[in-house]
N, C-alpha and C. Protein backbone atom coordinates (compact mmCIF):
# COMPACT_ATOMS: atom_id res chain seq x y z
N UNK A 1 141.83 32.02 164.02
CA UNK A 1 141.23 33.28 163.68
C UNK A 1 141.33 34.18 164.90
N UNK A 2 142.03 35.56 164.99
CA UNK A 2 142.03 35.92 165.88
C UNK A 2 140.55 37.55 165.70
N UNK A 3 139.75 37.03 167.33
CA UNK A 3 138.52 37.71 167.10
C UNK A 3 138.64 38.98 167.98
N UNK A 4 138.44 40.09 167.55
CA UNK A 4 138.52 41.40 168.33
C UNK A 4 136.76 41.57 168.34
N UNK A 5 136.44 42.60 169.46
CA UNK A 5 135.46 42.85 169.50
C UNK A 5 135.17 44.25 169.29
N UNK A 6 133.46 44.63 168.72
CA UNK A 6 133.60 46.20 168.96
C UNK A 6 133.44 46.10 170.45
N UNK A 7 133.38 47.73 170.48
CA UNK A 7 132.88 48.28 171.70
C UNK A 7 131.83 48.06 173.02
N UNK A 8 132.23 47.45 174.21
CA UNK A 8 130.58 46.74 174.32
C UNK A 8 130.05 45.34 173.59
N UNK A 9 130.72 44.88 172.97
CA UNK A 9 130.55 43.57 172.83
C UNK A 9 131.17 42.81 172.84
N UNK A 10 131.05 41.40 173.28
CA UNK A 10 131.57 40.20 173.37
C UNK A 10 131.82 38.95 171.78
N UNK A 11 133.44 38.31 171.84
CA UNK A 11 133.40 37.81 170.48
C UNK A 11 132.70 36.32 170.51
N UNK A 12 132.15 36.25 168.96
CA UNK A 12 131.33 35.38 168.99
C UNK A 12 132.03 34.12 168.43
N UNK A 13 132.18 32.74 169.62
CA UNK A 13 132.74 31.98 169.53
C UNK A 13 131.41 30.78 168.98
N UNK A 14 132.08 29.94 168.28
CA UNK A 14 131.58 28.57 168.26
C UNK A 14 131.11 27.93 169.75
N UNK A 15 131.73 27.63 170.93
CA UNK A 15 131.36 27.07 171.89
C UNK A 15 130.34 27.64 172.18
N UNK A 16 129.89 28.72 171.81
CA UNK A 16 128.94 29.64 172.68
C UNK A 16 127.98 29.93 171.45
N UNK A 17 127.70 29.20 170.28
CA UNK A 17 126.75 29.04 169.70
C UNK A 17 125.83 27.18 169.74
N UNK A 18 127.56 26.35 170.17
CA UNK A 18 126.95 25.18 170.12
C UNK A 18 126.61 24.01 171.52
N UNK A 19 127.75 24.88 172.46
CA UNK A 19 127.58 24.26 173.53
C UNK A 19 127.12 24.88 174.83
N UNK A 20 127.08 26.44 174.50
CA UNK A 20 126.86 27.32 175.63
C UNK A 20 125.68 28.43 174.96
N UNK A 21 125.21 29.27 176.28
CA UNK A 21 124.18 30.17 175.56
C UNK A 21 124.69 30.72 174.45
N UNK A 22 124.15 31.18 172.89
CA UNK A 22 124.59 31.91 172.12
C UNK A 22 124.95 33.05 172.01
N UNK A 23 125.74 34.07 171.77
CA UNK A 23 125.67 35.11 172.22
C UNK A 23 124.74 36.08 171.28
N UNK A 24 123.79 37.29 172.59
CA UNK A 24 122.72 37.71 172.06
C UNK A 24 123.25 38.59 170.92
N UNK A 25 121.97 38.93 170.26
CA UNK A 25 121.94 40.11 169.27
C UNK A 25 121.60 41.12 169.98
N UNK A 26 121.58 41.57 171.03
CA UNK A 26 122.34 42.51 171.82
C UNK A 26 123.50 43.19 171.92
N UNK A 27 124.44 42.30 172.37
CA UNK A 27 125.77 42.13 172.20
C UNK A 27 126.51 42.36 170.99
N UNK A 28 126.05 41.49 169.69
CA UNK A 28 126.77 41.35 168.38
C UNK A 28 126.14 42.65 167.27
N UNK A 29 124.77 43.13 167.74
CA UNK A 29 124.49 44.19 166.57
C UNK A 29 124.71 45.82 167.60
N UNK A 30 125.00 45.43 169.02
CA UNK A 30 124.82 46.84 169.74
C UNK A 30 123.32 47.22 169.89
N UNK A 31 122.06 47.00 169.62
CA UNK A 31 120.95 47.11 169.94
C UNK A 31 120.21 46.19 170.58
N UNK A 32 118.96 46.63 170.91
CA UNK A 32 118.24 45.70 171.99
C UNK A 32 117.47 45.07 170.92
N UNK A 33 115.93 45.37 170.82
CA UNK A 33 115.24 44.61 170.45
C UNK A 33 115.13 45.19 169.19
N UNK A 34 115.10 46.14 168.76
CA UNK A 34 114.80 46.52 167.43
C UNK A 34 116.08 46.14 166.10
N UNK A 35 115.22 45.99 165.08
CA UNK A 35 116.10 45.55 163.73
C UNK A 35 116.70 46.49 162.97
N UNK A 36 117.72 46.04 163.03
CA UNK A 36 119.10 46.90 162.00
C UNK A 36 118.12 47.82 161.29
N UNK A 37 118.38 48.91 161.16
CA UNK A 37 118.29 49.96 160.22
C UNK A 37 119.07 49.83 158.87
N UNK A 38 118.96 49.67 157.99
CA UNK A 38 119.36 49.33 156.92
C UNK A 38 120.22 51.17 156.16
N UNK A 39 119.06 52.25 156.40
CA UNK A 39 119.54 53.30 156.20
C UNK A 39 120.58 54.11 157.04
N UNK A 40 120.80 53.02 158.35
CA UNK A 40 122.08 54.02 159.25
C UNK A 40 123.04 53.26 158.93
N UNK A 41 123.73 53.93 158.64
CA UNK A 41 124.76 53.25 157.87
C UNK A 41 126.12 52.79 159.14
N UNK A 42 126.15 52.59 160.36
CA UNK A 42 126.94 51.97 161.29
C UNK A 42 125.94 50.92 161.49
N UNK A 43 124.71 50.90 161.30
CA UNK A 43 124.49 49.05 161.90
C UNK A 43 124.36 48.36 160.84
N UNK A 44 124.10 49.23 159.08
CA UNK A 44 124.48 48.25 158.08
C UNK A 44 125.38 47.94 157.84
N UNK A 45 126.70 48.56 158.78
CA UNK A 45 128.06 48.29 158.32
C UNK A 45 128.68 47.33 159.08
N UNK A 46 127.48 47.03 160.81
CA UNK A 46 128.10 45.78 161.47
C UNK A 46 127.15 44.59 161.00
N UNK A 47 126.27 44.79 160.41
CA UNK A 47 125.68 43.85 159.84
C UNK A 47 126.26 43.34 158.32
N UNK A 48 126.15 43.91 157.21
CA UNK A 48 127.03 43.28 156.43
C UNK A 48 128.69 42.77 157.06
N UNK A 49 129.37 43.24 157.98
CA UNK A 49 130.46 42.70 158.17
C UNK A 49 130.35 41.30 158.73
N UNK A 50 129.08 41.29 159.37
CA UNK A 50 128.58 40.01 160.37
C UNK A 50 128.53 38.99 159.55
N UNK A 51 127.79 38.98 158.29
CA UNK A 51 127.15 38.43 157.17
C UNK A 51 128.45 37.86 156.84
N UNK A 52 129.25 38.90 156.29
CA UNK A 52 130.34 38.52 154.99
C UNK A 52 131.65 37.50 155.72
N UNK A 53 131.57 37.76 157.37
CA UNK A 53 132.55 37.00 157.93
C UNK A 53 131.68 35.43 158.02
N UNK A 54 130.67 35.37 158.37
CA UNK A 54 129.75 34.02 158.26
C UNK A 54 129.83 33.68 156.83
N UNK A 55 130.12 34.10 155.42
CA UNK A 55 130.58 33.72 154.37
C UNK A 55 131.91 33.29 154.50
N UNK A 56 133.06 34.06 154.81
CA UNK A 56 134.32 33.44 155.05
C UNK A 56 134.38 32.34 155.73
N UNK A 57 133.50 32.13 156.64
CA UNK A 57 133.35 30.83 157.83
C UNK A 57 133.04 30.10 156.49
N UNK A 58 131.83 30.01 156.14
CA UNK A 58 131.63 28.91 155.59
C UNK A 58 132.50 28.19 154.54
N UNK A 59 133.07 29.58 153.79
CA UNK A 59 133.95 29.15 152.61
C UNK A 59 135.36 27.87 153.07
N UNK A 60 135.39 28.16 154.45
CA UNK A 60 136.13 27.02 155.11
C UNK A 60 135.78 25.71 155.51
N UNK A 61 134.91 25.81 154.79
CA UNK A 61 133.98 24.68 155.48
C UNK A 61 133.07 23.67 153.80
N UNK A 62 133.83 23.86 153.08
CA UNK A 62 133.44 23.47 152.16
C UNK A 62 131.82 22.44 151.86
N UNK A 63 132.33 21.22 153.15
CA UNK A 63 131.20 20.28 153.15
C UNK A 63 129.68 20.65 153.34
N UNK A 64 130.02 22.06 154.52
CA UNK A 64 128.25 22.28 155.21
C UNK A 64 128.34 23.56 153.79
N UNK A 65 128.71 24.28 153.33
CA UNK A 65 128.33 25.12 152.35
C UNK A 65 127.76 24.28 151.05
N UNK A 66 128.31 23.25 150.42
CA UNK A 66 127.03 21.86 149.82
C UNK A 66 126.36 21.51 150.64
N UNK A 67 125.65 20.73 151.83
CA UNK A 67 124.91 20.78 152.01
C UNK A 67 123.72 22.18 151.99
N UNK A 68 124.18 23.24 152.18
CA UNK A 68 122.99 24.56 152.46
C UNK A 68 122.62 24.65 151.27
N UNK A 69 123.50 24.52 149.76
CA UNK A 69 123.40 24.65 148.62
C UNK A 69 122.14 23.99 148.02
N UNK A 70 122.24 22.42 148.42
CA UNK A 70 121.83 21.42 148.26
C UNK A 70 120.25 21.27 148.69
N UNK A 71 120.26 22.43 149.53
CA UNK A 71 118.66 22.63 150.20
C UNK A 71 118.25 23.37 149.07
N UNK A 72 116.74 23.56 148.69
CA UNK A 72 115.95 24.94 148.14
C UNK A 72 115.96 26.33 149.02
N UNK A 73 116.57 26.70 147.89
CA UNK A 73 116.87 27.93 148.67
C UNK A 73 118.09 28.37 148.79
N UNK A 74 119.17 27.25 149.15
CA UNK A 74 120.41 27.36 149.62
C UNK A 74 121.51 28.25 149.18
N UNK A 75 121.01 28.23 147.48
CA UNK A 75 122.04 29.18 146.67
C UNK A 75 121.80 30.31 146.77
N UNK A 76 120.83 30.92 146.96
CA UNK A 76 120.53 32.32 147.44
C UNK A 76 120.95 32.27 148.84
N UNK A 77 120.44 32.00 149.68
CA UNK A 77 121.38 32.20 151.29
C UNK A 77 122.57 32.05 151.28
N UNK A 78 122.98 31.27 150.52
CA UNK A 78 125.13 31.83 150.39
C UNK A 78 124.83 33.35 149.99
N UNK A 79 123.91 33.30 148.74
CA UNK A 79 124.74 34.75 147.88
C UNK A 79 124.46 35.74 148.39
N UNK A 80 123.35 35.60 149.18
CA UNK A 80 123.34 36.72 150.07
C UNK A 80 124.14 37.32 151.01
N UNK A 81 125.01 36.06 151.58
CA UNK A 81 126.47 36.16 152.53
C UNK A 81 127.26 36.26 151.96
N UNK A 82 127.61 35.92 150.45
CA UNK A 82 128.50 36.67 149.48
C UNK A 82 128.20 37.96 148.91
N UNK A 83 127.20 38.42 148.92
CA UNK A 83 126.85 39.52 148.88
C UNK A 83 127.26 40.45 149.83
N UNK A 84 126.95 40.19 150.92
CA UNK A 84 127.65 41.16 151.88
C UNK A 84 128.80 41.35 151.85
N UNK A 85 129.39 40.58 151.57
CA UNK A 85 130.98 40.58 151.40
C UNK A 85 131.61 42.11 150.43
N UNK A 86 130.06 42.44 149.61
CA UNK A 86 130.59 43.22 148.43
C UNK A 86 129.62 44.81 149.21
N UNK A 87 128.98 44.66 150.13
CA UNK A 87 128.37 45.84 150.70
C UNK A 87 126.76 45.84 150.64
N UNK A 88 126.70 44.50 149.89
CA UNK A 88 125.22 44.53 148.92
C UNK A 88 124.13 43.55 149.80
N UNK A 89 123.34 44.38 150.75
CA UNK A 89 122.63 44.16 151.53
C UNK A 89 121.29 44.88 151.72
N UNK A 90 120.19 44.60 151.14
CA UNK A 90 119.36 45.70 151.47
C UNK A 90 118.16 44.65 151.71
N UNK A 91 116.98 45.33 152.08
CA UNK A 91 115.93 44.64 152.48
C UNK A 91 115.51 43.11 151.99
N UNK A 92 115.46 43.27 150.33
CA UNK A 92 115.32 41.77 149.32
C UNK A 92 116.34 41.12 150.16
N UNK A 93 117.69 41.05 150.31
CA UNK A 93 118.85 40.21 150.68
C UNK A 93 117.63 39.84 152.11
N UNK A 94 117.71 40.60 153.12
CA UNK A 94 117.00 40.16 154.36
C UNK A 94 115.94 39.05 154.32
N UNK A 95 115.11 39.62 153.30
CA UNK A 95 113.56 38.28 153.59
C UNK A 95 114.21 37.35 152.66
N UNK A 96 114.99 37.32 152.03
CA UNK A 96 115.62 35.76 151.12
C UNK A 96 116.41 35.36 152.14
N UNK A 97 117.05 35.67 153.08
CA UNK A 97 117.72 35.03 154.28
C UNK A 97 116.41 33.99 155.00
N UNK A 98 115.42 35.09 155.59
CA UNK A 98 114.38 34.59 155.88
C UNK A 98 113.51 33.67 155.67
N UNK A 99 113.24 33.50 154.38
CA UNK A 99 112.86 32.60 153.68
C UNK A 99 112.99 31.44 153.32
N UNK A 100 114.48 31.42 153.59
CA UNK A 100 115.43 30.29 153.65
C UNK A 100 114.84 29.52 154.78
N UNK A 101 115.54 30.49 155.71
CA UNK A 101 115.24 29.81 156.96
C UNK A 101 113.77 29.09 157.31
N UNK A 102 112.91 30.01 156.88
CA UNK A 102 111.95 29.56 157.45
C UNK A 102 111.18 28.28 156.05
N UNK A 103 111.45 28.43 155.38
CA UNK A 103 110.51 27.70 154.61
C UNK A 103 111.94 25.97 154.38
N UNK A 104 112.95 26.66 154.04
CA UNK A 104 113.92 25.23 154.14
C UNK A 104 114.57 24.95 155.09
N UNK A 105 114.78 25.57 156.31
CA UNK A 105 115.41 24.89 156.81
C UNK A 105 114.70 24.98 158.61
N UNK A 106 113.73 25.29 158.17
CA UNK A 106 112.31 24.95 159.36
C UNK A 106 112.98 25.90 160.61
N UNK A 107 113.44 26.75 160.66
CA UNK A 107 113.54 28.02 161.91
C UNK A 107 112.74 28.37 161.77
N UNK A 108 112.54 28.80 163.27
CA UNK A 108 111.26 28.89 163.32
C UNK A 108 111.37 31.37 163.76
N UNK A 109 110.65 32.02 162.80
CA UNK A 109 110.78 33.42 163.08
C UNK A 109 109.31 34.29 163.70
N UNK A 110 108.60 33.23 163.77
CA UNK A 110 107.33 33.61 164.12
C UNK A 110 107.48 34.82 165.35
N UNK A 111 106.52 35.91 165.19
CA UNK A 111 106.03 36.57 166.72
C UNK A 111 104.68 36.26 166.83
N UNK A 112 104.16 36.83 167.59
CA UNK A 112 102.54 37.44 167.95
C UNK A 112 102.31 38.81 166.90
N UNK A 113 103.72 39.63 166.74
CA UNK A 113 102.76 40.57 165.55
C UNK A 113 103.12 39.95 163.81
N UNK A 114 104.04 39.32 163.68
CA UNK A 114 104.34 38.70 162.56
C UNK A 114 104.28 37.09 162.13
N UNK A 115 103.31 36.30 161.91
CA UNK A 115 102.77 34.67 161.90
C UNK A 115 104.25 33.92 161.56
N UNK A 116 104.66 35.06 160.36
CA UNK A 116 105.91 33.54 159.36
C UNK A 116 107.31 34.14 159.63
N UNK A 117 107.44 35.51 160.68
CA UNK A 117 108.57 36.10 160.70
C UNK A 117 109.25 36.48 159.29
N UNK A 118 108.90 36.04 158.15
CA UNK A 118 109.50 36.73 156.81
C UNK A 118 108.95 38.49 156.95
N UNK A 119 109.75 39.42 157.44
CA UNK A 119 109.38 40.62 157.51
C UNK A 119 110.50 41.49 156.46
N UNK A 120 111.54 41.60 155.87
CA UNK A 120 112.37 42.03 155.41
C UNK A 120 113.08 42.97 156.64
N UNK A 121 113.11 42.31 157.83
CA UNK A 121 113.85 43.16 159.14
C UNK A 121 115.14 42.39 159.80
N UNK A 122 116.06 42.41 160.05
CA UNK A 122 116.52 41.76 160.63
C UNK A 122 116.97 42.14 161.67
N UNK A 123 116.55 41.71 162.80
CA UNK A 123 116.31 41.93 163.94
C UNK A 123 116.97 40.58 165.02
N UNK A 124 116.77 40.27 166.18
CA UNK A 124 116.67 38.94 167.14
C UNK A 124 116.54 38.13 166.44
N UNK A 125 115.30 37.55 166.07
CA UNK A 125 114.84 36.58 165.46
C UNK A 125 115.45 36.05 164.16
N UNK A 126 115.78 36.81 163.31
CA UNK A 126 116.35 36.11 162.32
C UNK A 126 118.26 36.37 162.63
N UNK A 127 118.62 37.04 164.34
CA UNK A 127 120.25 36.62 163.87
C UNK A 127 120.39 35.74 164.45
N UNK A 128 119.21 34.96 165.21
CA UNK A 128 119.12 33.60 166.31
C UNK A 128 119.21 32.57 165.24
N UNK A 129 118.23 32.82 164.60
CA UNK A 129 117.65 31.90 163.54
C UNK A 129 119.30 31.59 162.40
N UNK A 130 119.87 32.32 162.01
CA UNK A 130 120.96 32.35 161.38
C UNK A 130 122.05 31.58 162.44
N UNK A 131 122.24 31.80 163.38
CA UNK A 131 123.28 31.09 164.44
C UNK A 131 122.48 29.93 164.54
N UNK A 132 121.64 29.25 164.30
CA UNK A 132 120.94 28.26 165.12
C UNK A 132 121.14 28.06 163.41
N UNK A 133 120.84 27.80 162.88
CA UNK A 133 121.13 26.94 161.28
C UNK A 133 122.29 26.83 161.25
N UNK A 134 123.28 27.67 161.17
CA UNK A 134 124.74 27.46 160.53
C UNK A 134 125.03 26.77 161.78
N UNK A 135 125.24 26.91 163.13
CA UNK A 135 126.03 25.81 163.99
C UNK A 135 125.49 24.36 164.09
N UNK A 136 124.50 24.00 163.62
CA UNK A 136 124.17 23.10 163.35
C UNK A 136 124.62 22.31 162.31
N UNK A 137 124.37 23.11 161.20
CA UNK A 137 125.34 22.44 159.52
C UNK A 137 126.84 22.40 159.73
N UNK A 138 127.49 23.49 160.47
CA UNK A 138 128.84 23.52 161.02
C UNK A 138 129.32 22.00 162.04
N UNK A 139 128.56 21.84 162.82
CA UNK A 139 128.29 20.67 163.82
C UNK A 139 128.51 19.33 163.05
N UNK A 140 127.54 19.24 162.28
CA UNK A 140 126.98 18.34 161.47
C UNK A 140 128.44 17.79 161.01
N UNK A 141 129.79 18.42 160.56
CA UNK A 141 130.82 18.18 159.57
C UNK A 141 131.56 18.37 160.90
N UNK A 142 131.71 19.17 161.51
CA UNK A 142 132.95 19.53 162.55
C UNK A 142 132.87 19.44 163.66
N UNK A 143 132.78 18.57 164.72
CA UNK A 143 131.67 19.08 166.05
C UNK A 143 132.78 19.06 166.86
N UNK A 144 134.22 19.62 166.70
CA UNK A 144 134.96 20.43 167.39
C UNK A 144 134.98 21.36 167.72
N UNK A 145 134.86 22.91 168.52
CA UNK A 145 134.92 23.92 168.42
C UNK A 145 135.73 24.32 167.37
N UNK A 146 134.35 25.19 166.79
CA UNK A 146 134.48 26.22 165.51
C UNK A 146 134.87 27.49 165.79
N UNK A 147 135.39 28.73 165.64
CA UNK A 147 134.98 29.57 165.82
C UNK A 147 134.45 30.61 165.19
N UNK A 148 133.22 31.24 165.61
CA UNK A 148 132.53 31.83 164.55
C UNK A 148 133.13 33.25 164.31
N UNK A 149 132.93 34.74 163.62
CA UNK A 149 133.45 35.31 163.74
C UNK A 149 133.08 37.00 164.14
N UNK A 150 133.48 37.61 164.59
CA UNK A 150 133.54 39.09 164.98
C UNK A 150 133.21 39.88 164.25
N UNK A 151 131.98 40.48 164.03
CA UNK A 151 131.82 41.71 163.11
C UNK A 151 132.98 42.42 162.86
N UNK A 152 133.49 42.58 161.46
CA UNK A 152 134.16 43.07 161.04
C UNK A 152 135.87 42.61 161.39
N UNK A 153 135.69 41.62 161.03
CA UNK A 153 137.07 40.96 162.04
C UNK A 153 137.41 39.77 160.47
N UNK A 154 138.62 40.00 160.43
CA UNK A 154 138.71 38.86 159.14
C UNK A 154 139.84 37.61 159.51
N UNK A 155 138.88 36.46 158.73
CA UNK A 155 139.97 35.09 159.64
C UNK A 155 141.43 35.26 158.82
């Protein structure tokens, strides 16, 4: 897969989700701490691209996409990454990501202003939480370097 980066950011490899620091959501959404804006339409457009290429990942990956399935929950957290694929991302898609995570597959999204992190935001916390589930299920089947992929970058 060859990974280009935007502007100011660094591409997001497998080694550097499973064996090295991950790379921040800094870096991969262009913002600091605050969560994608859903209504500006350049960080919903590196965010669904983010999404829909972590669908293409998985679709390669046949084995860990049954297992996620296989969890409660699981079929909605694909379709939500197949969803993006089609542009179709809005707040509901966000806290069903969330939800996932936090209720099946035990990530943890908690702050001090939010207890269960299910906020319909996606922000740090849930693109950690998303890299920290999938390289793990990725791991789990492949524990060669993977590589993950580049907003808006197609394998």
């Amino acid at each position: 897969m060859h990974a280009q980066a935007y502007p100011g950011t660094l591409p997001l490899q497998a080694a550097s989700l499973i064996g090295d620091p991950p790379i921040p959501y800094s870096h991969m959404m262009g913002l600091m701490d605050e969560p994608i804006a859903l209504e500006h339409p350049y960080q919903k457009s590196r965010l669904v691209n983010y999404l829909g290429d972590l669908n293409r990942l998985l679709s390669q990956h046949p084995e860990a996409s049954a297992r996620i399935a296989s969890l409660q929950g699981g079929n909605q957290f694909l379709r939500v990454l197949a969803q993006a694929e089609q542009q179709q991302i809005t707040s509901h898609s966000i806290r069903a990501l969330q939800t996932f995570l936090v209720q099946s597959a035990g990530v943890k999204l908690s702050s001090p202003s939010h207890p269960t992190g299910i906020d319909a935001s996606y922000g740090p916390r849930t693109h950690a939480g998303i890299q920290q589930f999938l390289s793990c299920q990725l791991q789990a089947f492949q524990p060669q370097e993977i590589s993950f992929p580049v907003p808006g970058t197609t394998p």
